[in-house]
Protein backbone atom coordinates (compact mmCIF):
# COMPACT_ATOMS: atom_id res chain seq x y z
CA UNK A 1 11.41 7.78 -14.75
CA UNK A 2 8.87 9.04 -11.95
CA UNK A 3 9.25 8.28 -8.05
CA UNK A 4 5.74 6.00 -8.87
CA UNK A 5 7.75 3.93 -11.49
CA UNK A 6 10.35 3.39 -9.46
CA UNK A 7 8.63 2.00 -6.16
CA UNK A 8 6.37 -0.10 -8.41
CA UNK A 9 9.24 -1.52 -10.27
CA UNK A 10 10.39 -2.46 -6.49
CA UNK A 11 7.16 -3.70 -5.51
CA UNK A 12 6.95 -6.13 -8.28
CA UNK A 13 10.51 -7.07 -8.05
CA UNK A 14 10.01 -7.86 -4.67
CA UNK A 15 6.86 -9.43 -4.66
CA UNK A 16 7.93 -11.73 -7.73
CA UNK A 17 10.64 -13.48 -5.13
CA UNK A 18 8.31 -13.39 -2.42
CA UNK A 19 5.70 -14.98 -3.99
CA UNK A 20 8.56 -17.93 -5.74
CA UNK A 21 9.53 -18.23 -1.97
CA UNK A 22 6.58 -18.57 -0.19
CA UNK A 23 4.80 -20.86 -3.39
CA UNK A 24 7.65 -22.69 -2.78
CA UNK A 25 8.62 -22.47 -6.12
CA UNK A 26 11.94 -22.17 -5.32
CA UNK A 27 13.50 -24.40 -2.52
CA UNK A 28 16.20 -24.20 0.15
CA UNK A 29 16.90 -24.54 3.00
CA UNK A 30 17.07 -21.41 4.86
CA UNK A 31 13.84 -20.30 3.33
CA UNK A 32 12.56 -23.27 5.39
CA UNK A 33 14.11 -21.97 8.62
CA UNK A 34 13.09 -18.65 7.66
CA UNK A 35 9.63 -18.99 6.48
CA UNK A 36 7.75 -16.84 8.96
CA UNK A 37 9.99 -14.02 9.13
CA UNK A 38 9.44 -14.27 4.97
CA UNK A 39 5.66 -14.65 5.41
CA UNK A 40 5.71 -11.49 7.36
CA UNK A 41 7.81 -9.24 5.10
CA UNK A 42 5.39 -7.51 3.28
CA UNK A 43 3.79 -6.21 6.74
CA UNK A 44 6.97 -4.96 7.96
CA UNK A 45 8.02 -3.85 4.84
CA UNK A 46 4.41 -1.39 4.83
CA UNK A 47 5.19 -0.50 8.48
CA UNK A 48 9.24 0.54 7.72
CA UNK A 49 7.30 2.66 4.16
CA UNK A 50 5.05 4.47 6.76
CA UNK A 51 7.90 6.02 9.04
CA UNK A 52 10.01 6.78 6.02
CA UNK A 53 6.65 8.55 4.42
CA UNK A 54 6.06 10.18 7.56
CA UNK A 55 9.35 11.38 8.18
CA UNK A 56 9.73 12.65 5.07
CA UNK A 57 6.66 14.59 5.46
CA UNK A 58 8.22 16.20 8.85
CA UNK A 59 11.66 16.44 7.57
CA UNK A 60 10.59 18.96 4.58
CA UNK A 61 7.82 20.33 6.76
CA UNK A 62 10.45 22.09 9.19
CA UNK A 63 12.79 22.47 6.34
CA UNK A 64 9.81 24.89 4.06
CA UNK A 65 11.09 27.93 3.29
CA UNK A 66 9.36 31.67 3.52
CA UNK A 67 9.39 33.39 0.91
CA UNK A 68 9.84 36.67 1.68
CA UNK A 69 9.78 38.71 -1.63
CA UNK A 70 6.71 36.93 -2.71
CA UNK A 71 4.95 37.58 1.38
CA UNK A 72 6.15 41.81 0.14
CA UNK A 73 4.53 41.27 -3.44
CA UNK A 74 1.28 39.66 -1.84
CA UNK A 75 0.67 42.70 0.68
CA UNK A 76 1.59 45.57 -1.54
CA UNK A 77 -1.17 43.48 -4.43
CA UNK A 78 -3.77 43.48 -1.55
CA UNK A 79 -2.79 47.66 -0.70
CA UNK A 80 -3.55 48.09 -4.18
CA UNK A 81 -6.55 45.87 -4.33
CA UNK A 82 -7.84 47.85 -1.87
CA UNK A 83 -7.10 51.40 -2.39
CA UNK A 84 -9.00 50.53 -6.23
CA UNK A 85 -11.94 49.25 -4.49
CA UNK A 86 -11.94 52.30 -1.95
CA UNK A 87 -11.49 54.63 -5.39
CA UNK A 88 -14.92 52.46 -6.69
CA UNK A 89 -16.86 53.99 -3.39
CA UNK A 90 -16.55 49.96 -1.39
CA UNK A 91 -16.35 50.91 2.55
CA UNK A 92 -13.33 48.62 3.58
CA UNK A 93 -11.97 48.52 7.38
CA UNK A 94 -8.97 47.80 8.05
């Protein structure tokens, strides 16, 4: 199952019972205490999904890793790029 499947399965899991709650489809008496804090879920629930997105985003951001080998292919592909276009009569500077 993808990462997608899994947060909409949560999303419609959750918004199933909030929506049963704040119908008032289902009744009791600390939903009735609790109804604002219930009504404004959903917006704290999108505000607590931005930090974790954003510090996920940082968190594997600092964590990337160089790739050394492949930096070493890369220049020794554009040596030999160049030296064939030099051997073709193209005036390159360095």
């Amino acid at each position: 199952m993808t990462k997608l499947m899994e947060w909409l399965m949560a999303a419609v899991a959750f918004f199933g019972v909030y929506l049963a709650i704040v119908c008032r489809q289902v009744k009791h008496d600390v939903f009735d205490q609790y109804m604002l804090e219930i009504q404004l879920s959903p917006l704290i629930l999108l505000v607590l999904f931005g930090l974790y997105s954003v510090t996920v985003v940082l968190y594997r951001t600092l964590t990337f890793n160089n790739c050394e080998e492949a930096a070493k292919e890369l220049l020794e592909q554009i040596k030999e790029a160049k030296k064939d276009l030099r051997s073709k009569g193209m005036v390159l500077s360095d």
